[in-house]
Each structure stands twice: as structure tokens, then as C-alpha cells.
N, C-alpha and C. Protein backbone atom coordinates (compact mmCIF):
# COMPACT_ATOMS: atom_id res chain seq x y z
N UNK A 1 26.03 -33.08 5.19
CA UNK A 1 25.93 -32.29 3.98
C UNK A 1 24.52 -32.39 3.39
N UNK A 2 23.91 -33.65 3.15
CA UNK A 2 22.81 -33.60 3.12
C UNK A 2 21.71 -32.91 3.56
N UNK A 3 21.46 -32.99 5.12
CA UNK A 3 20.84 -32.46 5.99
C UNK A 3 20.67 -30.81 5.52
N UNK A 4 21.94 -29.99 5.28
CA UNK A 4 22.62 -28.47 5.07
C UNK A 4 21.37 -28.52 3.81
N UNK A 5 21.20 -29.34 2.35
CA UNK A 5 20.88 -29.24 1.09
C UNK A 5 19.52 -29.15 1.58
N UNK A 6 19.18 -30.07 2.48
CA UNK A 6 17.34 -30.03 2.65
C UNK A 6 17.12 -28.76 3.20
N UNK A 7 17.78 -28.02 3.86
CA UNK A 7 17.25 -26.83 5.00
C UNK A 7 17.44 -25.87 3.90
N UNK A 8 17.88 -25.50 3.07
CA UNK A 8 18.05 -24.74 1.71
C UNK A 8 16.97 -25.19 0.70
N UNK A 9 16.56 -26.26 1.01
CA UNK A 9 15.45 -26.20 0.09
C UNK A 9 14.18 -25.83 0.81
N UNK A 10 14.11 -26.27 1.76
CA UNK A 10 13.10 -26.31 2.33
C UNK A 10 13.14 -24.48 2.85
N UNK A 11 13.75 -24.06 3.28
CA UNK A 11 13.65 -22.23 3.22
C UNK A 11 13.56 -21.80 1.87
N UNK A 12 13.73 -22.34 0.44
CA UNK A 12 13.59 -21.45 -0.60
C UNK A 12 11.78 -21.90 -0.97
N UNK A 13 11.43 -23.17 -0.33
CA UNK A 13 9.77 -23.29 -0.78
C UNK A 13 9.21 -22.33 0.02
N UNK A 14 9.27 -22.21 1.50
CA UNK A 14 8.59 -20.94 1.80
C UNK A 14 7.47 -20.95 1.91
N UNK A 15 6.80 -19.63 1.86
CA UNK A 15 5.24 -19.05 1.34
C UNK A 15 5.49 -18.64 0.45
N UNK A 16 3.72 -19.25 -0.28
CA UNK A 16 3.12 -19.04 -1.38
C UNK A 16 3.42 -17.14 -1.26
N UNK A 17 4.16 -16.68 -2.42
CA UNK A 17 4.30 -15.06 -2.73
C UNK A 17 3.39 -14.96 -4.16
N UNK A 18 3.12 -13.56 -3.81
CA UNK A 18 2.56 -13.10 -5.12
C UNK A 18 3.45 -11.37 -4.73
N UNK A 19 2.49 -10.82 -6.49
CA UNK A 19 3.22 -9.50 -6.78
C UNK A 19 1.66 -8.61 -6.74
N UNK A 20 2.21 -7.37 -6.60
CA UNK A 20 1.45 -6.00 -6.71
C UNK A 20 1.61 -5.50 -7.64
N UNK A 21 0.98 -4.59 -8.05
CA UNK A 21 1.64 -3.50 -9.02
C UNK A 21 0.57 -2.44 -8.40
N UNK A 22 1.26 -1.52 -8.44
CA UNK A 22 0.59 -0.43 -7.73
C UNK A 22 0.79 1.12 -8.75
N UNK A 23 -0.48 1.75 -8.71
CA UNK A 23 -0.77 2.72 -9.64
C UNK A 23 -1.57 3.95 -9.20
N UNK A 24 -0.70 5.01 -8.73
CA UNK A 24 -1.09 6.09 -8.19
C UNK A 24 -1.37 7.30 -9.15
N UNK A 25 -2.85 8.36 -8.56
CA UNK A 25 -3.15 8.98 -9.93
C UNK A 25 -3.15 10.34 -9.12
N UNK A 26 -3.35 11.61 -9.40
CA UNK A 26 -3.94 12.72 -8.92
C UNK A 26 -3.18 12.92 -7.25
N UNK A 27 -1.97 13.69 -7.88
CA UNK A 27 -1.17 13.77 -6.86
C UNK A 27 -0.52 15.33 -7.18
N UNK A 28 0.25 15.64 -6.79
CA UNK A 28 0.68 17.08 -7.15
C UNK A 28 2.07 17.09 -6.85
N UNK A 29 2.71 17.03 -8.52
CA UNK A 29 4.07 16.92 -8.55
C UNK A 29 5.05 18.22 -8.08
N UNK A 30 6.25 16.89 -7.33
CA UNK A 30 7.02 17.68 -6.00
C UNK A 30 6.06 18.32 -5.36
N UNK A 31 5.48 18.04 -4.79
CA UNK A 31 4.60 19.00 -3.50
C UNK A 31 4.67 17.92 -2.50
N UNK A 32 6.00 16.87 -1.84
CA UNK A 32 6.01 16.36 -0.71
C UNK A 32 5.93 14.67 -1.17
N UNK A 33 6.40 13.92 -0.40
CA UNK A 33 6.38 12.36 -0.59
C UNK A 33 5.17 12.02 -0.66
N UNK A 34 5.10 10.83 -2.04
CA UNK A 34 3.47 10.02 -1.49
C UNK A 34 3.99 8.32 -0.43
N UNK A 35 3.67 8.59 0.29
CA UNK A 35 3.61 7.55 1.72
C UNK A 35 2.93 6.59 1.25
N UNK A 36 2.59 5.28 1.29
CA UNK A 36 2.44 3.83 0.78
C UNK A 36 2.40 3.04 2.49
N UNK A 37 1.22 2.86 2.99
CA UNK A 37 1.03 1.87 4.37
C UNK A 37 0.49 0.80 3.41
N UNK A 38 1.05 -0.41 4.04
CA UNK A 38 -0.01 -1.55 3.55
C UNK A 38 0.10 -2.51 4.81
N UNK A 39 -1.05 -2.80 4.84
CA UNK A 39 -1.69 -3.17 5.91
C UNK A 39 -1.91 -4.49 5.79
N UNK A 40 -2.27 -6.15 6.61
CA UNK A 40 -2.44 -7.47 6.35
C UNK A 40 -2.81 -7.75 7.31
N UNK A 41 -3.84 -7.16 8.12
CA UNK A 41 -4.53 -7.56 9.06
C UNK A 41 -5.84 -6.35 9.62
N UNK A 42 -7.35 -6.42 10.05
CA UNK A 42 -7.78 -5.81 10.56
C UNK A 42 -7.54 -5.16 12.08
N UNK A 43 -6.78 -5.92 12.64
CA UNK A 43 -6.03 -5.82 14.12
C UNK A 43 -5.12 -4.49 13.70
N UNK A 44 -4.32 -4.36 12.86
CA UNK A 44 -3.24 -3.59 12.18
C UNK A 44 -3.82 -2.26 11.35
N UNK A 45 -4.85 -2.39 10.78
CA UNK A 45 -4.78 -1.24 10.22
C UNK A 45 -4.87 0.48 10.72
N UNK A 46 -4.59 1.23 10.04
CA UNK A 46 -4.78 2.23 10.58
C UNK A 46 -3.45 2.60 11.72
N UNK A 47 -3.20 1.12 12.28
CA UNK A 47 -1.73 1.59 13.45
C UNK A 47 -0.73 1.18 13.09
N UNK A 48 -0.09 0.12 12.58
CA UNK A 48 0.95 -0.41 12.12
C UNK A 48 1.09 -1.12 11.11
N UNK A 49 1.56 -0.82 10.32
CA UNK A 49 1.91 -0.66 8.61
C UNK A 49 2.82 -2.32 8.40
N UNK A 50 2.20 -3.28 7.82
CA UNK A 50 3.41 -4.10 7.47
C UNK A 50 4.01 -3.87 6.74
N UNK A 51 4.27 -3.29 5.66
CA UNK A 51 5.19 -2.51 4.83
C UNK A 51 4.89 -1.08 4.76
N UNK A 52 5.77 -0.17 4.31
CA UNK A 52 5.67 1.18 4.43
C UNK A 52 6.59 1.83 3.54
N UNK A 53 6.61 2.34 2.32
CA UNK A 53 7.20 2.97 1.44
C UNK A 53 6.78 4.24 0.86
N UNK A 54 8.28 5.43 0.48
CA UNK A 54 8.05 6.98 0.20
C UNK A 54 8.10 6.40 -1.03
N UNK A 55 7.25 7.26 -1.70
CA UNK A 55 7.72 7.45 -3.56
C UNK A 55 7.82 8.99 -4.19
N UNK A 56 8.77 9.18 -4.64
CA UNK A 56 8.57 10.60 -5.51
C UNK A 56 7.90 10.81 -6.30
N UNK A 57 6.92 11.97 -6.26
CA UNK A 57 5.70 12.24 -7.38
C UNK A 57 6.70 13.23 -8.26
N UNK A 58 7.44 11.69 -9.31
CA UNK A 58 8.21 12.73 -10.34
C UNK A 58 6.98 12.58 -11.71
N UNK A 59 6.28 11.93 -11.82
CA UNK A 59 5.46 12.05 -13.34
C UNK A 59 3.91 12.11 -12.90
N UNK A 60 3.73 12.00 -14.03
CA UNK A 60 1.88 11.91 -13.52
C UNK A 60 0.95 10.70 -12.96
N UNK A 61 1.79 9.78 -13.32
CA UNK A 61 1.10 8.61 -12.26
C UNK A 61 2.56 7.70 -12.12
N UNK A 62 2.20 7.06 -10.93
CA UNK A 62 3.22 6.66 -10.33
C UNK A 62 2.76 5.16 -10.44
N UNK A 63 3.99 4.26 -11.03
CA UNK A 63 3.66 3.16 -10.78
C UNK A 63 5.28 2.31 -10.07
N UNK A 64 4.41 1.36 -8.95
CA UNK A 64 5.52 1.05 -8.32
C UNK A 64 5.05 -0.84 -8.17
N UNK A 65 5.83 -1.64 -8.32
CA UNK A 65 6.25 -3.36 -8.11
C UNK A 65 6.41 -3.10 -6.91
N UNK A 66 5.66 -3.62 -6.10
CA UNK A 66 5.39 -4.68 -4.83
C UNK A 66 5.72 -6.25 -4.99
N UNK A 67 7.18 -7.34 -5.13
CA UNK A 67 7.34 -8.64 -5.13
C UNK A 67 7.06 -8.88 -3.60
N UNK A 68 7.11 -10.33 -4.08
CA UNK A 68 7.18 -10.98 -2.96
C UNK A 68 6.26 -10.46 -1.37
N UNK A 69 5.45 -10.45 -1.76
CA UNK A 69 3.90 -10.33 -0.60
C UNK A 69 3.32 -11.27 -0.71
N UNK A 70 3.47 -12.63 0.57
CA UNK A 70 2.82 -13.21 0.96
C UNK A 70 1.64 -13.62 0.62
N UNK A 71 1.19 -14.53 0.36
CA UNK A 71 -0.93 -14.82 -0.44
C UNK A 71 -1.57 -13.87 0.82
N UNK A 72 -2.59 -13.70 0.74
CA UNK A 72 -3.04 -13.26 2.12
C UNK A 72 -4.14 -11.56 0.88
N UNK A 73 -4.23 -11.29 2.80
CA UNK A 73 -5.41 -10.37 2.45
C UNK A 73 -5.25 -8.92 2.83
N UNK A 74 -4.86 -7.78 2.21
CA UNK A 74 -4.05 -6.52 2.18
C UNK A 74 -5.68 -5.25 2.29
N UNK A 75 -5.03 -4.40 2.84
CA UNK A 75 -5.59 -2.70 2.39
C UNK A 75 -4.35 -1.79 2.26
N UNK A 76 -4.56 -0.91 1.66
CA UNK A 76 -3.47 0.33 1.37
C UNK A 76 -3.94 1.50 1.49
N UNK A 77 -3.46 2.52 2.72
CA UNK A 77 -3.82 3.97 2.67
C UNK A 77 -2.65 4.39 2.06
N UNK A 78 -3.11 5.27 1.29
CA UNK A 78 -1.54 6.04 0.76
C UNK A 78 -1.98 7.39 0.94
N UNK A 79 -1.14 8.77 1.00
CA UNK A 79 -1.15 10.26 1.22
C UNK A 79 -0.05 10.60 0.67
N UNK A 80 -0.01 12.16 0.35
CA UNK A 80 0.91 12.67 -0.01
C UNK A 80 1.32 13.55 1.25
N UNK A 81 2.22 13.50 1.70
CA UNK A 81 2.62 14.15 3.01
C UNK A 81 3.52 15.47 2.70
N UNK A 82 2.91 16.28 2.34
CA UNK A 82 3.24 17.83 1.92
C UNK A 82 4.01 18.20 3.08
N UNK A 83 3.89 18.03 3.69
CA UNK A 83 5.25 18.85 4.87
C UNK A 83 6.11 17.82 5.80
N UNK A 84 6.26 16.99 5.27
CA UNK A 84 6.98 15.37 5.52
C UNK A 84 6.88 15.03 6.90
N UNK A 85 5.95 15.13 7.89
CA UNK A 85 5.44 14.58 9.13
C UNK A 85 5.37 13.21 9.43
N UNK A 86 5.23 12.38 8.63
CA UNK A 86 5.12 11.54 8.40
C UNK A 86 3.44 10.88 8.76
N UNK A 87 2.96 12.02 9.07
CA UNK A 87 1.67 11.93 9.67
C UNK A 87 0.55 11.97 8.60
N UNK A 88 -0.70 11.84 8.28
CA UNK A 88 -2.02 12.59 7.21
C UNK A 88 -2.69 13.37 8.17
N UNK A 89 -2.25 14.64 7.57
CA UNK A 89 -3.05 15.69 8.32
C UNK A 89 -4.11 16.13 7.19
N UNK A 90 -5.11 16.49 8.31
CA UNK A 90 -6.97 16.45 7.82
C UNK A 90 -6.92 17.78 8.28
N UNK A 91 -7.63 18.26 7.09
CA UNK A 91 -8.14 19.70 7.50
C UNK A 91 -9.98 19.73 7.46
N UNK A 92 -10.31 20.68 7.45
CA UNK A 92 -11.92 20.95 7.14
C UNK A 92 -12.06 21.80 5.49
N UNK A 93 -12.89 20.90 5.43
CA UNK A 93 -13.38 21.67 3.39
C UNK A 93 -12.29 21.55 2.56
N UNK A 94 -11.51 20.40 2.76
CA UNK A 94 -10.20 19.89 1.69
C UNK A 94 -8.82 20.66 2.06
N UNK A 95 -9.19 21.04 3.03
CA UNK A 95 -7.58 21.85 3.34
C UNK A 95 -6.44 21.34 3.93
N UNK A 96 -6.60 19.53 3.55
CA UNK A 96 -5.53 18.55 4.40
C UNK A 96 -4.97 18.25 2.80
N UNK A 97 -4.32 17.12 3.26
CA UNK A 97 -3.16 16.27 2.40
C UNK A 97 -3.88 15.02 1.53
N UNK A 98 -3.43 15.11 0.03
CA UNK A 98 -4.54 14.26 -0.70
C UNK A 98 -4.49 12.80 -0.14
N UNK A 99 -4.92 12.12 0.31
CA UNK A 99 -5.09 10.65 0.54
C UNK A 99 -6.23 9.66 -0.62
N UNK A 100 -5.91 8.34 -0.37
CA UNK A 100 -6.66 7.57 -1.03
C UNK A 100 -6.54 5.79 -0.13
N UNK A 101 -7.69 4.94 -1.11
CA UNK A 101 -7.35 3.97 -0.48
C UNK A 101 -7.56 2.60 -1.31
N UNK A 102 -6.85 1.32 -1.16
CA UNK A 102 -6.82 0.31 -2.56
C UNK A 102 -8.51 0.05 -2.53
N UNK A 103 -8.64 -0.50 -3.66
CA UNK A 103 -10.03 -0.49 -4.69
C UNK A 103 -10.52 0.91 -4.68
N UNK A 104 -9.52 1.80 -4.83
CA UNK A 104 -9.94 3.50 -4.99
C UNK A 104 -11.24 3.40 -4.19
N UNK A 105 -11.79 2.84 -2.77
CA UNK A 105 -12.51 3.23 -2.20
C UNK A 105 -12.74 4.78 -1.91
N UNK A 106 -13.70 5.56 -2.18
CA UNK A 106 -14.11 6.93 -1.94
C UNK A 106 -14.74 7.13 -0.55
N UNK A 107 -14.14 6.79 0.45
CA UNK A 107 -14.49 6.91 1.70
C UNK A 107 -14.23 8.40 2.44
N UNK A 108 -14.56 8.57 3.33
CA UNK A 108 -13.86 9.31 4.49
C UNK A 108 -12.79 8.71 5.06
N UNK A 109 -12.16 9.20 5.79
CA UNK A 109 -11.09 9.10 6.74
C UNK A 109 -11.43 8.16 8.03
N UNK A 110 -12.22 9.05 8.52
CA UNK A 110 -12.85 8.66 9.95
C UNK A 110 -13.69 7.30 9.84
N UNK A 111 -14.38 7.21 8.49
CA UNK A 111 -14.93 6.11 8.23
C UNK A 111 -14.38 4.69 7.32
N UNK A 112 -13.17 4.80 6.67
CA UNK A 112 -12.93 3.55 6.20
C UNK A 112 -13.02 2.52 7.10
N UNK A 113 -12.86 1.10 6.84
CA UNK A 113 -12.64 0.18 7.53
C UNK A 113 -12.02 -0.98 6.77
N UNK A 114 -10.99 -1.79 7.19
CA UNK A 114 -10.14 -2.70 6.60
C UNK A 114 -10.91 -3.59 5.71
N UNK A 115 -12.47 -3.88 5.82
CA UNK A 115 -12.97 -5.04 5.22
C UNK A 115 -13.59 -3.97 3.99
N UNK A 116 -13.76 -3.17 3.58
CA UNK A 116 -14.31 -1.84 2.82
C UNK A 116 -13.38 -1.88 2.01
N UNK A 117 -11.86 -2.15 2.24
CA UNK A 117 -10.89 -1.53 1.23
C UNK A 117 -9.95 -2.82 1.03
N UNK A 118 -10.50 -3.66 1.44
CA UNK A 118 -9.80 -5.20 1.14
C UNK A 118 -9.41 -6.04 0.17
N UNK A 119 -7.80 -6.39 0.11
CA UNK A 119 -8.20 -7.08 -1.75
C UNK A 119 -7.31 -8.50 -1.48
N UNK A 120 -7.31 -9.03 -2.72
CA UNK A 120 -6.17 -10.58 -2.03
C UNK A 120 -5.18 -10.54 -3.19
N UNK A 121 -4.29 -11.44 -2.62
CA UNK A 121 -2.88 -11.14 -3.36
C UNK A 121 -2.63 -12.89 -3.62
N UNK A 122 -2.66 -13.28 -4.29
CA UNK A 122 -2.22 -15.10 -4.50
C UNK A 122 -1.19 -14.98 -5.88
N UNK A 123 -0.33 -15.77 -5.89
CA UNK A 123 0.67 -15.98 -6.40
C UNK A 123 0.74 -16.70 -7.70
N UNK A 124 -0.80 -16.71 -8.11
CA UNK A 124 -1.42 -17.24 -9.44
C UNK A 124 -1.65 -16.75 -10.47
N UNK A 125 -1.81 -14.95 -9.70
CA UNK A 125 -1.66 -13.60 -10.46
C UNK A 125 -1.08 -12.67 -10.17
N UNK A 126 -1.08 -11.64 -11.15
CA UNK A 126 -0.50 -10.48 -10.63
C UNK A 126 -1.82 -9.64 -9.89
N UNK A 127 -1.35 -8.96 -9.03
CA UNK A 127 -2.89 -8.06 -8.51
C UNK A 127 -2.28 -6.69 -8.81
N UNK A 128 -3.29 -5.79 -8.97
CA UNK A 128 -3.38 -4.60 -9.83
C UNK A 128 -3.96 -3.30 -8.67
N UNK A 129 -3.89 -2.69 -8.48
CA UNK A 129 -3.99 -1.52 -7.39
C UNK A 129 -3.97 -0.02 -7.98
N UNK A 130 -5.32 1.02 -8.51
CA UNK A 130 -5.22 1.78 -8.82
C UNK A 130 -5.63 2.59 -8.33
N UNK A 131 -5.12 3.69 -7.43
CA UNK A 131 -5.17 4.67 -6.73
C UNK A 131 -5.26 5.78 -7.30
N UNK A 132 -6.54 7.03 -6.82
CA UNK A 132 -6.80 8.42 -7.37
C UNK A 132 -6.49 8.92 -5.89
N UNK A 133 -5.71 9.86 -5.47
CA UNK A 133 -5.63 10.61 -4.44
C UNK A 133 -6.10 11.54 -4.55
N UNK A 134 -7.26 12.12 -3.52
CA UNK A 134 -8.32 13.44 -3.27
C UNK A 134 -8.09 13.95 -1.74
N UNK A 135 -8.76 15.01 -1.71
CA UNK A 135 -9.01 15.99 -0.26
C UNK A 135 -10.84 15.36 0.22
């Protein structure tokens, strides 16, 4: 019985978690899901999403709680996926799907890179994430 009490404690210490709060701006209500990748590795970005969440653009900025994320070191592409592909389709001269990326980096597409849009998450604070989505 003992033994049972330590393995319950010892799975509720865990990893060090922290929280997000995430704050999306310049989106175009009902015109398609805004998509949420977040990323925790440079190996990963861009291909496989450690978390991945739709949100409805029901108001003018969207704010969404991220618990329990690991300490560690994150990027976030987010898009609004106007014809639910699940894909970000790029057009030429703004004629794609608004995207953005955490520390509202103003990058290109072709050019972000995971260490460009990098932030940390420790469990000492809350971390704050404010997103403007553009063409």
C-alpha cells in the first residue's frame, strides 16, 4: 500500500508546467477556423505540431488558456484556414489565408525560422502570446 501512495506521488510531481495565454488579433469573423500549431522543438517545426488547436473567430480578438505546457521552449504559427484544408495556402500579393507567428514576428512564410519566433514558458509565470494575423 505504501509503495501504490509513492507512485501517486511521485506521477503528480511530474514536470515543471507552466500556462499560456494566447491572444489573437486581425482575423475575419466566421470566414473559416483559426488553426493554433505549437511547436517545442526546431527538428519539429513547420512539420509536426506538438499541440494543435481550431478556435472560432466569434469576437474580435480571441483569447484562449494554454495549461499545463511543459517549461521548455515553444513557437506558434497560427492561420485562419478559410476553406478548412487544414493546410495555409499562400497566394501572390495577399491573396492567401491570414497567418501570423508568436512574438507577432512580421516575417515571411518561406522565411521564418524556429529561433526568430521563439519564446519560453516556466511555471514561475504566466507567458503572454499576442498575435496580429496578416496576408
Amino acid at each position: 500500500m505504501l509503495f501504490v501512495a509513492a507512485l501517486i506521488l511521485m506521477a503528480n510531481i511530474g514536470v515543471a508546467q507552466g500556462m499560456l495565454e494566447l491572444k489573437v488579433t486581425n482575423y475575419e469573423e466566421g470566414n473559416g477556423k483559426i488553426i493554433v500549431d505549437i511547436y517545442n522543438s526546431e527538428d519539429s517545426f513547420l512539420k509536426h505540431p506538438y499541440k494543435y488547436f481550431k478556435l472560432d473567430p466569434i469576437n474580435k480578438t480571441l483569447t484562449y488558456e494554454i495549461d499545463n505546457l511543459p517549461n521548455g521552449t515553444y513557437a506558434i504559427k497560427i492561420y485562419q484556414d478559410e476553406n478548412n484544408d487544414r493546410i495555409l495556402n499562400t497566394g501572390s500579393f495577399g491573396s492567401g489565408e491570414l497567418y501570423g507567428f508568436s512574438n507577432n514576428e512580421d516575417t515571411d512564410l518561406k522565411r521564418v525560422k524556429f529561433g526568430d519566433i521563439k519564446f519560453e514558458i516556466n511555471s514561475d509565470q504566466k507567458s503572454e502570446q499576442i498575435i496580429s494575423l496578416s496576408k
